[in-house]
Protein backbone atom coordinates (compact mmCIF):
# COMPACT_ATOMS: atom_id res chain seq x y z
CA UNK A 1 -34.86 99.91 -45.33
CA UNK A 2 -31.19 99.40 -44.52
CA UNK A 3 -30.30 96.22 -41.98
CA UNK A 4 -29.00 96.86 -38.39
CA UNK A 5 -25.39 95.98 -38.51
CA UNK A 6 -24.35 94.28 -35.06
CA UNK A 7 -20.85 93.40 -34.32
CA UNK A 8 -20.48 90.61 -31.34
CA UNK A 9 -17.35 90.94 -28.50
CA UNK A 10 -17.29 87.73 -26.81
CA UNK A 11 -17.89 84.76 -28.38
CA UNK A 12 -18.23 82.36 -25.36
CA UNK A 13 -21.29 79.78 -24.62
CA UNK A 14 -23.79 82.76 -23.92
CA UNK A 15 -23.11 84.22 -27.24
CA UNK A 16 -24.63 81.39 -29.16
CA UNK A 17 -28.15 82.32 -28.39
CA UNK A 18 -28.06 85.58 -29.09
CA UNK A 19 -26.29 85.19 -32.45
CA UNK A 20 -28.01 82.85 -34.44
CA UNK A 21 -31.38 84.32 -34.02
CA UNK A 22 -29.60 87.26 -35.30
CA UNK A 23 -28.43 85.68 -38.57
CA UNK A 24 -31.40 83.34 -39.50
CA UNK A 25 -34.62 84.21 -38.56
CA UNK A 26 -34.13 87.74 -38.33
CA UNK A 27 -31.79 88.09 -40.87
CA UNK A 28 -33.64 89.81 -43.41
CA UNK A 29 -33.65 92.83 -41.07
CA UNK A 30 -29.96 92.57 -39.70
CA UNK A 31 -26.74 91.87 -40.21
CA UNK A 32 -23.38 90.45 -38.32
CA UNK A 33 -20.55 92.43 -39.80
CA UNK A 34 -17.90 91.26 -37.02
CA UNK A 35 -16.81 88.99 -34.46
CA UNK A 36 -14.19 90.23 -31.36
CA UNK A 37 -12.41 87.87 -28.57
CA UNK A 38 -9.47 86.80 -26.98
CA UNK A 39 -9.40 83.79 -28.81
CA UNK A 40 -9.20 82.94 -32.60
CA UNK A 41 -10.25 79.48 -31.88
CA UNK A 42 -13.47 80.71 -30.53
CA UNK A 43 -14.31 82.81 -33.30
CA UNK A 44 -13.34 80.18 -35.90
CA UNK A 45 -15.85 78.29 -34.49
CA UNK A 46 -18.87 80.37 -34.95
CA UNK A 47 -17.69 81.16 -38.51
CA UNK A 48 -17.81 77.43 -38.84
CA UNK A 49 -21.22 77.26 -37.74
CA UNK A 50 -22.03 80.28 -39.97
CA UNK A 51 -21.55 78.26 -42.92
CA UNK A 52 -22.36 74.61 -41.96
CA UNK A 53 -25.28 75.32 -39.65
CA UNK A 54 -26.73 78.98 -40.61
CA UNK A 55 -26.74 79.26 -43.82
CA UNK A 56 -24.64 82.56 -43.36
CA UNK A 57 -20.97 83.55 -44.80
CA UNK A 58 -18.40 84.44 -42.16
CA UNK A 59 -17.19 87.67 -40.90
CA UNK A 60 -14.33 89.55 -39.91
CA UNK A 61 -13.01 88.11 -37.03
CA UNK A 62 -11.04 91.09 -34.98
CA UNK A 63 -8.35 90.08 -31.44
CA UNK A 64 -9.58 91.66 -28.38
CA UNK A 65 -6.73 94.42 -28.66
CA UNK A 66 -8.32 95.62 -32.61
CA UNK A 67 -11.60 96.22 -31.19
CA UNK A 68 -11.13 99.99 -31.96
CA UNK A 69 -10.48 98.94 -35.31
CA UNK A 70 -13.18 96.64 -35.38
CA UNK A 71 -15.53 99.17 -35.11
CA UNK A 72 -13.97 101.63 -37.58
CA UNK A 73 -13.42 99.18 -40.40
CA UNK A 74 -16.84 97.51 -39.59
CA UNK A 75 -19.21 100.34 -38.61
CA UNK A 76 -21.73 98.51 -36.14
CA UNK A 77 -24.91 100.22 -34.98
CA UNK A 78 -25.01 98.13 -32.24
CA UNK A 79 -22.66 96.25 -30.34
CA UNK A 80 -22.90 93.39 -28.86
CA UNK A 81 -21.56 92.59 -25.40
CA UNK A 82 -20.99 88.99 -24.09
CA UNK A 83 -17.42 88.76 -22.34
CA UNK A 84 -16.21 88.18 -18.66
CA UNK A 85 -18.10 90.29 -16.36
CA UNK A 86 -15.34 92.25 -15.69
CA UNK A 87 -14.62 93.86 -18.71
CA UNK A 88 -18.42 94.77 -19.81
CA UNK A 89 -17.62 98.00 -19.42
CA UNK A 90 -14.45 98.59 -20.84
CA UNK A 91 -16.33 97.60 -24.22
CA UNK A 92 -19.33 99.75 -23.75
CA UNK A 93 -17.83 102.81 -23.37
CA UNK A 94 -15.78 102.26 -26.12
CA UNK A 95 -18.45 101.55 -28.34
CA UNK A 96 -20.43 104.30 -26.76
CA UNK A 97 -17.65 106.79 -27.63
CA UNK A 98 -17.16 105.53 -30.87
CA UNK A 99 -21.22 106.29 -31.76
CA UNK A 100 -22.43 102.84 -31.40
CA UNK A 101 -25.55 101.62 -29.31
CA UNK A 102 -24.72 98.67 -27.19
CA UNK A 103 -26.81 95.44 -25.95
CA UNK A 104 -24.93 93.56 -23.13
CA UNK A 105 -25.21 90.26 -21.31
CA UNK A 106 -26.00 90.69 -17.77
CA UNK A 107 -24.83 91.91 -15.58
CA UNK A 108 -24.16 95.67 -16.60
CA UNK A 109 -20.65 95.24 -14.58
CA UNK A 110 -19.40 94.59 -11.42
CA UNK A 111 -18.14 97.50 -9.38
CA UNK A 112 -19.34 101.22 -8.35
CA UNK A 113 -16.38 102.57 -10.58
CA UNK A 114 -17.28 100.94 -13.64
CA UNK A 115 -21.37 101.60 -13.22
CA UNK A 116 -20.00 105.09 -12.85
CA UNK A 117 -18.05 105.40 -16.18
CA UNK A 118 -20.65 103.80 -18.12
CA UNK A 119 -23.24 105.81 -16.68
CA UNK A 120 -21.13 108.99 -17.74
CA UNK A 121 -20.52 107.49 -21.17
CA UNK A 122 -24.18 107.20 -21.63
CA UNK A 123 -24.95 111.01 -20.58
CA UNK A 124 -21.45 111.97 -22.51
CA UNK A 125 -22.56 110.67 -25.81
CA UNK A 126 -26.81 110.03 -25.76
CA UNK A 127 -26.01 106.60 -27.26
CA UNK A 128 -28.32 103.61 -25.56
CA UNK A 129 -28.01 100.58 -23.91
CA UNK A 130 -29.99 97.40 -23.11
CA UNK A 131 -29.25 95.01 -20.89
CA UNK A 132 -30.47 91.39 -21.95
CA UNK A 133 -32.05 90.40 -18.75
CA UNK A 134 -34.06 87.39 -20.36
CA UNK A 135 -35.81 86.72 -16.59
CA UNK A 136 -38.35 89.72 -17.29
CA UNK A 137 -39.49 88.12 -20.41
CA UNK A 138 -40.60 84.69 -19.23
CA UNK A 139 -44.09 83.88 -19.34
CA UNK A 140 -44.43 82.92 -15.48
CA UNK A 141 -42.68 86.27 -14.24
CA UNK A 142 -44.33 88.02 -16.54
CA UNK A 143 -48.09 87.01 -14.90
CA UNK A 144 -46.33 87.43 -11.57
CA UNK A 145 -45.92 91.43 -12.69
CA UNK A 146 -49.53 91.36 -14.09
CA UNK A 147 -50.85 90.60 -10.76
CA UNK A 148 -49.13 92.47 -8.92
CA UNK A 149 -49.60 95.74 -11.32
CA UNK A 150 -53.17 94.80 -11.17
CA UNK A 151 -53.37 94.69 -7.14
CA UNK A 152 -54.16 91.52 -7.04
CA UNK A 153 -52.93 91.37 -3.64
CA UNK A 154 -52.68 95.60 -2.79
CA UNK A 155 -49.87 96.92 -2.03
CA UNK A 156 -46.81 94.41 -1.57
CA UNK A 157 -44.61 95.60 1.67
CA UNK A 158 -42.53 92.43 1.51
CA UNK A 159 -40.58 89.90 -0.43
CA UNK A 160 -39.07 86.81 0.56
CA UNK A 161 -37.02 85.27 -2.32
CA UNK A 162 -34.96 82.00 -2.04
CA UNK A 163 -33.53 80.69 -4.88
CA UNK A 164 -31.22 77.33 -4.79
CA UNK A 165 -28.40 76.58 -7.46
CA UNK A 166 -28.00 72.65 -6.95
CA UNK A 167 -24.39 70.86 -7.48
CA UNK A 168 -24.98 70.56 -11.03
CA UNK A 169 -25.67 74.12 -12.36
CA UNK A 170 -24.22 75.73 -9.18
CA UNK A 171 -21.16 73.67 -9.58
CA UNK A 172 -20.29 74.90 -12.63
CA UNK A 173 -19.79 78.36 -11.84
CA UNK A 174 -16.82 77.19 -9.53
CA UNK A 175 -14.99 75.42 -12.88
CA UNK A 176 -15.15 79.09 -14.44
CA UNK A 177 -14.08 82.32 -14.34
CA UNK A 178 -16.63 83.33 -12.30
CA UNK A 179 -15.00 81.91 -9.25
CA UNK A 180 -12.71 85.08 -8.66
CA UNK A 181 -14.14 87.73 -7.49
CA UNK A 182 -12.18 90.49 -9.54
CA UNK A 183 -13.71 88.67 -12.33
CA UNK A 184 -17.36 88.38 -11.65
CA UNK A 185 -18.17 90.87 -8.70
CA UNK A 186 -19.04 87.50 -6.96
CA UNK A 187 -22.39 85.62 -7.65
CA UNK A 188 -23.86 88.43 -6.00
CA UNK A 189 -23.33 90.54 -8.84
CA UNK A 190 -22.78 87.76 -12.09
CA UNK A 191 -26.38 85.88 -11.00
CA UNK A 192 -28.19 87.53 -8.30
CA UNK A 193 -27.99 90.49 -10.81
CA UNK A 194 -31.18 88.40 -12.30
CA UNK A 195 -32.81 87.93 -9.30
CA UNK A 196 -32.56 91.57 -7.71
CA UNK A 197 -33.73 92.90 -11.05
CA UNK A 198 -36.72 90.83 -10.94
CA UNK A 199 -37.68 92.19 -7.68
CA UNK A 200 -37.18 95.61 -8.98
CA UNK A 201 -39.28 95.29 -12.22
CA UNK A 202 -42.08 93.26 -9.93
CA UNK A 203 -42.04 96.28 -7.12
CA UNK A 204 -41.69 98.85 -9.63
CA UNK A 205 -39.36 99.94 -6.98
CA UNK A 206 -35.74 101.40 -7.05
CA UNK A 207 -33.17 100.05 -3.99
CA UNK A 208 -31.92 102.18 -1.56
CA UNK A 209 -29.90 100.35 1.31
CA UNK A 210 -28.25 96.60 1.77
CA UNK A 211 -26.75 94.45 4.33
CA UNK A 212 -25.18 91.59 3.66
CA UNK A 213 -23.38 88.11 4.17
CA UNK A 214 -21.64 85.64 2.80
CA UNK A 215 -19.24 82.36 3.46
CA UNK A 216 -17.30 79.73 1.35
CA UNK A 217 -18.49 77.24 3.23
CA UNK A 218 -18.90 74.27 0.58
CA UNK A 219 -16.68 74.60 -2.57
CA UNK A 220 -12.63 74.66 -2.00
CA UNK A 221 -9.93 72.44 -0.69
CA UNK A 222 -10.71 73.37 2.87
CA UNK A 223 -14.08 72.84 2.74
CA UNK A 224 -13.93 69.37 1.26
CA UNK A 225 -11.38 68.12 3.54
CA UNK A 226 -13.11 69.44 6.68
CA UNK A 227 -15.80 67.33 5.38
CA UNK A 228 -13.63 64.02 4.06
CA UNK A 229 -13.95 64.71 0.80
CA UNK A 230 -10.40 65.49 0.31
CA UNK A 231 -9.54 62.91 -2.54
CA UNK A 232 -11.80 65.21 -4.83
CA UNK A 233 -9.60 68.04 -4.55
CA UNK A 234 -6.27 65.93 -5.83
CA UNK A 235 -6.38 66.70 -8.86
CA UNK A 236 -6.32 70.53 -10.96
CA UNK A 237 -9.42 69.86 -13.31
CA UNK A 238 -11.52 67.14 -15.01
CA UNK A 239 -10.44 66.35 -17.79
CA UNK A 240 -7.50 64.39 -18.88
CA UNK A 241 -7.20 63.34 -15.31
CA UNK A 242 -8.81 59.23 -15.52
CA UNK A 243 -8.49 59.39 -11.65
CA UNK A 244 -11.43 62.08 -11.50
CA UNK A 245 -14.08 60.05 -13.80
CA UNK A 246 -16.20 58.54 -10.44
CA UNK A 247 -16.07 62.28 -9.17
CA UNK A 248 -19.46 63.61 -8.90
CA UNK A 249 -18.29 66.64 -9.83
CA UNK A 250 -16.59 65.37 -13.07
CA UNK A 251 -16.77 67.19 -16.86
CA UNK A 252 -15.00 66.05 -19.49
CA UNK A 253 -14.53 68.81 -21.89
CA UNK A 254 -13.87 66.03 -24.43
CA UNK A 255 -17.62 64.93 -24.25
CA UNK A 256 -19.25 67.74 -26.85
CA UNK A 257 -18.52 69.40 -30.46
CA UNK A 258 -18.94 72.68 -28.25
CA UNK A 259 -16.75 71.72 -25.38
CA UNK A 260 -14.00 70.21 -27.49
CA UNK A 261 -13.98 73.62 -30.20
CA UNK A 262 -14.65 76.47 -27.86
CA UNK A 263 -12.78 75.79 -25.04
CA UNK A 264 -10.38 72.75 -24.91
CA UNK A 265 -9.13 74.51 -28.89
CA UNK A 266 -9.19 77.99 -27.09
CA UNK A 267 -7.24 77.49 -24.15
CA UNK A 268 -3.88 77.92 -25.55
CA UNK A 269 -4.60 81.28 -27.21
CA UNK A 270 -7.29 82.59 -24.11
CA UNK A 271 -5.87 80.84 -21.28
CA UNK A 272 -9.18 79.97 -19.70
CA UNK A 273 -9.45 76.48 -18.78
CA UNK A 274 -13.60 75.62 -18.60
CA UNK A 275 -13.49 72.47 -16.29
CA UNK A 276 -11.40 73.52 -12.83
CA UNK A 277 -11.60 71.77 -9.96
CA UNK A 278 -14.60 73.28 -7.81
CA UNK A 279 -12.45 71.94 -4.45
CA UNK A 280 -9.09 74.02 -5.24
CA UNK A 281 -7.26 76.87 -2.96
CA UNK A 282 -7.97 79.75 -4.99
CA UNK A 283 -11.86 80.28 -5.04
CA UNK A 284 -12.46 83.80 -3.99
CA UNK A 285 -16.33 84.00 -4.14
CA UNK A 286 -19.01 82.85 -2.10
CA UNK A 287 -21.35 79.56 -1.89
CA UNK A 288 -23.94 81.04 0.45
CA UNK A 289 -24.95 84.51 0.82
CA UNK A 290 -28.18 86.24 2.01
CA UNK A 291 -28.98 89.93 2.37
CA UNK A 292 -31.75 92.55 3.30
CA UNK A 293 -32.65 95.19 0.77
CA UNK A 294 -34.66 98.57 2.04
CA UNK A 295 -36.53 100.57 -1.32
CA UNK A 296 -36.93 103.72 -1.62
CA UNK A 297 -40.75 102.96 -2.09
CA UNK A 298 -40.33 101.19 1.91
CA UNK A 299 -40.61 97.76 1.07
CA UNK A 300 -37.81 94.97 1.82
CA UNK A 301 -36.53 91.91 0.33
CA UNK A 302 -35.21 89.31 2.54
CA UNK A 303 -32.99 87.63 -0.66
CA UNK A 304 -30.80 83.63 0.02
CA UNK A 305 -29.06 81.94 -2.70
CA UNK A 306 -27.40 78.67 -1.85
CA UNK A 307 -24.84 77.16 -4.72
CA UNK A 308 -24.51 73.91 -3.42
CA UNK A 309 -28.13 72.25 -3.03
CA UNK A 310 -29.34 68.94 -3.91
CA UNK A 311 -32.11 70.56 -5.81
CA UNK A 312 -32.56 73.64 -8.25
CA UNK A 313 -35.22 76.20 -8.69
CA UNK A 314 -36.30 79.53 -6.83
CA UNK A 315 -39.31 80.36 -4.03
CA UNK A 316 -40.78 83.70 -3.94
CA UNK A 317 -43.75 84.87 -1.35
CA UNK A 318 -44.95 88.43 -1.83
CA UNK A 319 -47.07 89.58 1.21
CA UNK A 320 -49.57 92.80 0.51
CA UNK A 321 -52.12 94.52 2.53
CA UNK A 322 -54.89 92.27 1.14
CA UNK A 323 -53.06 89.00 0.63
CA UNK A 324 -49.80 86.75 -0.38
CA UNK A 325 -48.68 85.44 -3.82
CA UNK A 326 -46.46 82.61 -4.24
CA UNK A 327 -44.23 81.88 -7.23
CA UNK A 328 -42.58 78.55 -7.53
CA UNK A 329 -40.04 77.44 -10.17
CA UNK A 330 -38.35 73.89 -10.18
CA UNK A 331 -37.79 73.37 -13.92
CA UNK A 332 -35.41 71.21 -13.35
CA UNK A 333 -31.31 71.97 -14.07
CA UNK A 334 -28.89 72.61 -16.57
CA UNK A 335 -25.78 74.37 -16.90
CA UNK A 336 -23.72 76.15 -19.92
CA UNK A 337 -23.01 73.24 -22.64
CA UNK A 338 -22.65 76.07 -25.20
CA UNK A 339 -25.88 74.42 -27.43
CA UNK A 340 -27.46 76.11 -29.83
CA UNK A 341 -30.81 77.19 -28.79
CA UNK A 342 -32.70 74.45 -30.65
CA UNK A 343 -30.58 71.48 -28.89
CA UNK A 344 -31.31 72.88 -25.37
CA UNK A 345 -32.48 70.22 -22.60
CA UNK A 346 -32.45 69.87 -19.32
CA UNK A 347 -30.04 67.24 -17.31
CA UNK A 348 -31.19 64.28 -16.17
CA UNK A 349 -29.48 64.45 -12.95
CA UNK A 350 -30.70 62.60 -9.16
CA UNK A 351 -32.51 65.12 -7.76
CA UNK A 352 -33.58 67.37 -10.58
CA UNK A 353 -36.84 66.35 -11.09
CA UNK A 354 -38.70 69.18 -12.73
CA UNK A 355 -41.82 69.80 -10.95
CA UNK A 356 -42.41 72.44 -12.87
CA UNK A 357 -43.94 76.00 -12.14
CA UNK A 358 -47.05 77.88 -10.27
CA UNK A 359 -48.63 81.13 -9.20
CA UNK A 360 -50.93 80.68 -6.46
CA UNK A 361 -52.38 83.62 -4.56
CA UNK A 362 -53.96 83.79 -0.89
CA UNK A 363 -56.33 86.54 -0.71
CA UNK A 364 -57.34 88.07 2.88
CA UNK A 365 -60.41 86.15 3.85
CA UNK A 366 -60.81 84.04 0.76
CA UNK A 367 -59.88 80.75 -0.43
CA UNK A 368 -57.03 80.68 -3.06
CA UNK A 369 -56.31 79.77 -5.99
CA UNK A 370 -54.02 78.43 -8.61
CA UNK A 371 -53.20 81.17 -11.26
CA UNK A 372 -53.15 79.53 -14.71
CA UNK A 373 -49.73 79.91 -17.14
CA UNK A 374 -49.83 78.12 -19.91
CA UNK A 375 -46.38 75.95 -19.82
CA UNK A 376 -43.14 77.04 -21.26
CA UNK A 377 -40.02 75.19 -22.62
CA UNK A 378 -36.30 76.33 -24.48
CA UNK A 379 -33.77 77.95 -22.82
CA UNK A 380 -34.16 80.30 -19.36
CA UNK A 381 -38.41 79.29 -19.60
CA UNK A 382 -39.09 80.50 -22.71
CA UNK A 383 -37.40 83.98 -22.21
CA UNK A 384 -34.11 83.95 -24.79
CA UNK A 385 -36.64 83.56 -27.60
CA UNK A 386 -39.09 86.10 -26.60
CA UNK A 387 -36.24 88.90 -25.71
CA UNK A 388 -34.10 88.18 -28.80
CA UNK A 389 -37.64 89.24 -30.59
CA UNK A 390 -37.47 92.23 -29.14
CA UNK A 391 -34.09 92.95 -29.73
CA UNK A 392 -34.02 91.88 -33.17
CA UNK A 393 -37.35 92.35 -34.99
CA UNK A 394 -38.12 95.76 -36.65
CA UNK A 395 -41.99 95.14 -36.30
CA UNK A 396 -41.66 94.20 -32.52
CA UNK A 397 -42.72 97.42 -30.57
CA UNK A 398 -40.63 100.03 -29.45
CA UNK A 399 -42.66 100.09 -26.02
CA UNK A 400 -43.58 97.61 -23.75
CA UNK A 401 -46.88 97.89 -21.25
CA UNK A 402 -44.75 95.86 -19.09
CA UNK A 403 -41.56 97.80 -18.76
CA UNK A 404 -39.42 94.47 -19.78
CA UNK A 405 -37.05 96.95 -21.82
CA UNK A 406 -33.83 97.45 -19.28
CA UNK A 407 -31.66 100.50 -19.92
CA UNK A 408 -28.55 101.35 -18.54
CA UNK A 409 -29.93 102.86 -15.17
CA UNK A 410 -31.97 99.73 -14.37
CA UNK A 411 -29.04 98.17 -14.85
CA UNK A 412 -27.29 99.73 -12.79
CA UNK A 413 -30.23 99.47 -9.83
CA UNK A 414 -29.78 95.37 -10.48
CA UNK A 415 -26.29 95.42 -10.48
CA UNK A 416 -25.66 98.18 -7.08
CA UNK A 417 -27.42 95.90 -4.59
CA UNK A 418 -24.91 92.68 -5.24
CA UNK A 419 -22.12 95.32 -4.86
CA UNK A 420 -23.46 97.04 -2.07
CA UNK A 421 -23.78 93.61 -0.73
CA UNK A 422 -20.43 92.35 -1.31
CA UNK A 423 -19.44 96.08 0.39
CA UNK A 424 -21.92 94.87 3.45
CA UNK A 425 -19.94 91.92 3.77
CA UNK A 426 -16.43 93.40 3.81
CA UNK A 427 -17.43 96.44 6.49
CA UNK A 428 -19.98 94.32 8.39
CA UNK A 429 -22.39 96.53 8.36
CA UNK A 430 -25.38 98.43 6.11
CA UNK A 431 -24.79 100.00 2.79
CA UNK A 432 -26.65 103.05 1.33
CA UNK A 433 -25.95 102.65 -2.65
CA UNK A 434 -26.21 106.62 -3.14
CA UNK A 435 -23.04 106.53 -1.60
CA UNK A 436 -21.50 104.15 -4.28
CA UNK A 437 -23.24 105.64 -7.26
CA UNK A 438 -25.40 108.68 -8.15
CA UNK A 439 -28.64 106.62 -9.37
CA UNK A 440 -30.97 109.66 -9.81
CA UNK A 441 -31.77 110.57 -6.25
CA UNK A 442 -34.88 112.22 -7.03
CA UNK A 443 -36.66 109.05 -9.19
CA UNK A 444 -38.94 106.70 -6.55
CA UNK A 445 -40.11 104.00 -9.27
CA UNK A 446 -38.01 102.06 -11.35
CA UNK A 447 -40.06 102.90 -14.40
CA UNK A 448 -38.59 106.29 -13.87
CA UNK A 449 -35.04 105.12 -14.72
CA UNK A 450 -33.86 104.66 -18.38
């Protein structure tokens, strides 16, 4: 049986995990034929681990402007997607269009107009798409969609979901690239996408209408000097600056084989500096943003993500006709160190204790009780190991009881209510997603999208 040849474009921190299940334990049934990024440096350095770590032999490495040619000389089945936000779709269509299947890193993209033209690229050429939304496949959400499937507590008319990035992991996404909006879509879009698509798979549910807000109110130069904090904003970034070493908010890019190779050895060919100053002027996302979401199936979320807490983890309360389930996560924190999947840890940072997780349900009229989960550790709870199975093993079913397999029209119903609620923010008022993008009007369940 021939392999599955996958070609990877964007060979960042998130790429690691994804590529060297790919060429050792499943590499009997695949293959890497290519690498494709803005940066040589960066690709350089997963050829190096190809040979030192993996027991592989490098591949082509293509620029970002031969990815066209990449595909020709290489011929992928499946493409791999794992750049800036932004730019998700430019690659998928192009791979679409060139006869390729494509796998992507969340989220799908990050605006009506480029959900639209992958959406058409999809119907254009019958190609497919996944989206790696690891969430679905940890072992704690996974019981949470059990129970609910199973009616544990009837129908659910309600969710309440509150999750808290603390000033360690939150942070960190005001260093990168995913502080500008025309980047990222805001966090709305780059992580809530994970959050909105859990409530989707749990619901079974498709969403239909958002409104929206959100403030800087925490990161940036104003905010710290409102607050006193101004000496933490005097300097451009972490490292190389001695002056910002007693900053709580200090990384040293210097401090890791990962760092040092990846970024600090890619910045003068990418231009993307990893360790920015989270107090600077030119932030354009939010810190704090909460929303409403309406489903087509009547139920609403009432969704808050804070970016700058003390603590990290997520709090979600379904309430049904005959009873409430809780779901609580504090794992602990960690944030992007580019590690191979095997090194993973958490921080040890004040405040992070990792109390761990639970399922406990209140039935109408009944005492409750503790749902048992067996515990989970490695990266995201457990999940990047079980979804790279399923994206890479040739035994692993083609169906999943569950519905964990994410197409490009799931996707898309993740990825529409951050937009619709960045568009809530800007008009001040509600947003009906129809009206961004055509997400097959007639389907009521999510199960009925691709």
């Amino acid at each position: 049986m021939p392999k599955t040849r996958y070609a990877f474009v964007g060979t960042g921190g998130r790429a690691i995990s994804f590529i060297e299940p790919l060429v050792t334990t499943y590499r009997e049934a695949n293959e890497l034929v290519a690498l494709c990024d803005l940066s040589p440096a960066r690709m350089a350095y997963y050829n190096g681990l190809m040979t030192s770590a993996w027991g592989s032999a490098p591949v082509p490495a293509y620029p970002h402007d031969r990815f066209d040619a990449m595909l020709r000389d290489t011929r992928p089945d499946v493409v791999f997607v794992c750049t800036t936000d932004a730019t998700h779709h430019e690659y998928i269509v192009r791979a679409l269009r060139a006869g390729c299947d494509v796998i992507t890193e969340k989220p799908l993209t990050i605006d009506a107009a480029k959900c639209k033209s992958i959406l058409d690229a999809v119907k254009d050429t019958g190609r497919r798409v996944r989206v790696a939304f690891n969430y679905r496949w940890a072992p704690f959400r996974t019981k949470v969609k059990e129970l609910l499937a199973a009616g544990t507590i009837g129908r659910v008319h309600s969710v309440n979901l509150e999750y808290l990035l603390d000033t360690n992991h939150g942070a960190d996404y005001f260093r990168r690239w995913h502080a500008q909006a025309d980047v990222s879509g805001t966090l709305l879009v780059h992580k809530s996408t994970h959050h909105f698509d859990l409530v989707n798979w749990w619901l079974d549910a498709i969403p239909s209408q958002v409104f929206a807000f959100g403030d800087l109110v925490f990161y940036g130069k104003k905010n710290a000097e409102a607050r006193g904090d101004g000496a933490l904003a005097a300097y451009p970034r972490y490292t190389g600056h001695p002056e910002a070493k007693s900053d709580p908010f200090y990384l040293n890019l210097e401090e890791s084989e990962p760092f040092r190779k990846l970024y600090l050895a890619g910045e003068s060919d990418s231009g993307y500096v990893r360790d920015r100053n989270v107090f600077r002027d030119d932030i354009t996302i939010f810190d704090q943003m909460s929303l409403n979401v309406r489903y087509r199936t009547g139920q609403v979320l009432t969704y808050s993500l804070t970016c700058y807490s003390p603590r990290e983890g997520m709090r979600v309360c379904f309430n049904g006709d005959r009873g409430r389930l809780e779901y609580h996560e504090f794992i602990g924190t960690h944030m992007n160190r580019a590690v191979r999947p095997g090194d993973f840890k958490l921080d040890e940072k004040p405040g992070a204790e990792a109390e761990g997780e639970w399922i406990k349900v209140y039935p109408h009229f009944k005492n409750s009780y503790l749902v048992p989960v067996d515990a989970q550790h490695g990266p995201h709870g457990g999940a990047d190991e079980i979804l790279c199975r399923s994206f890479y093993d040739p035994t692993s079913p083609s169906t999943d009881p569950l519905g964990r397999f994410a197409g490009h029209e799931q996707g898309a119903a993740s990825i529409l209510v951050g937009i619709s609620g960045v568009e809530s923010i800007r008009r001040n008022q509600p947003v009906t997603l129809l009206d961004l993008v055509p997400l097959r009007s007639e389907a009521t369940r999510l199960s009925e999208l691709v």
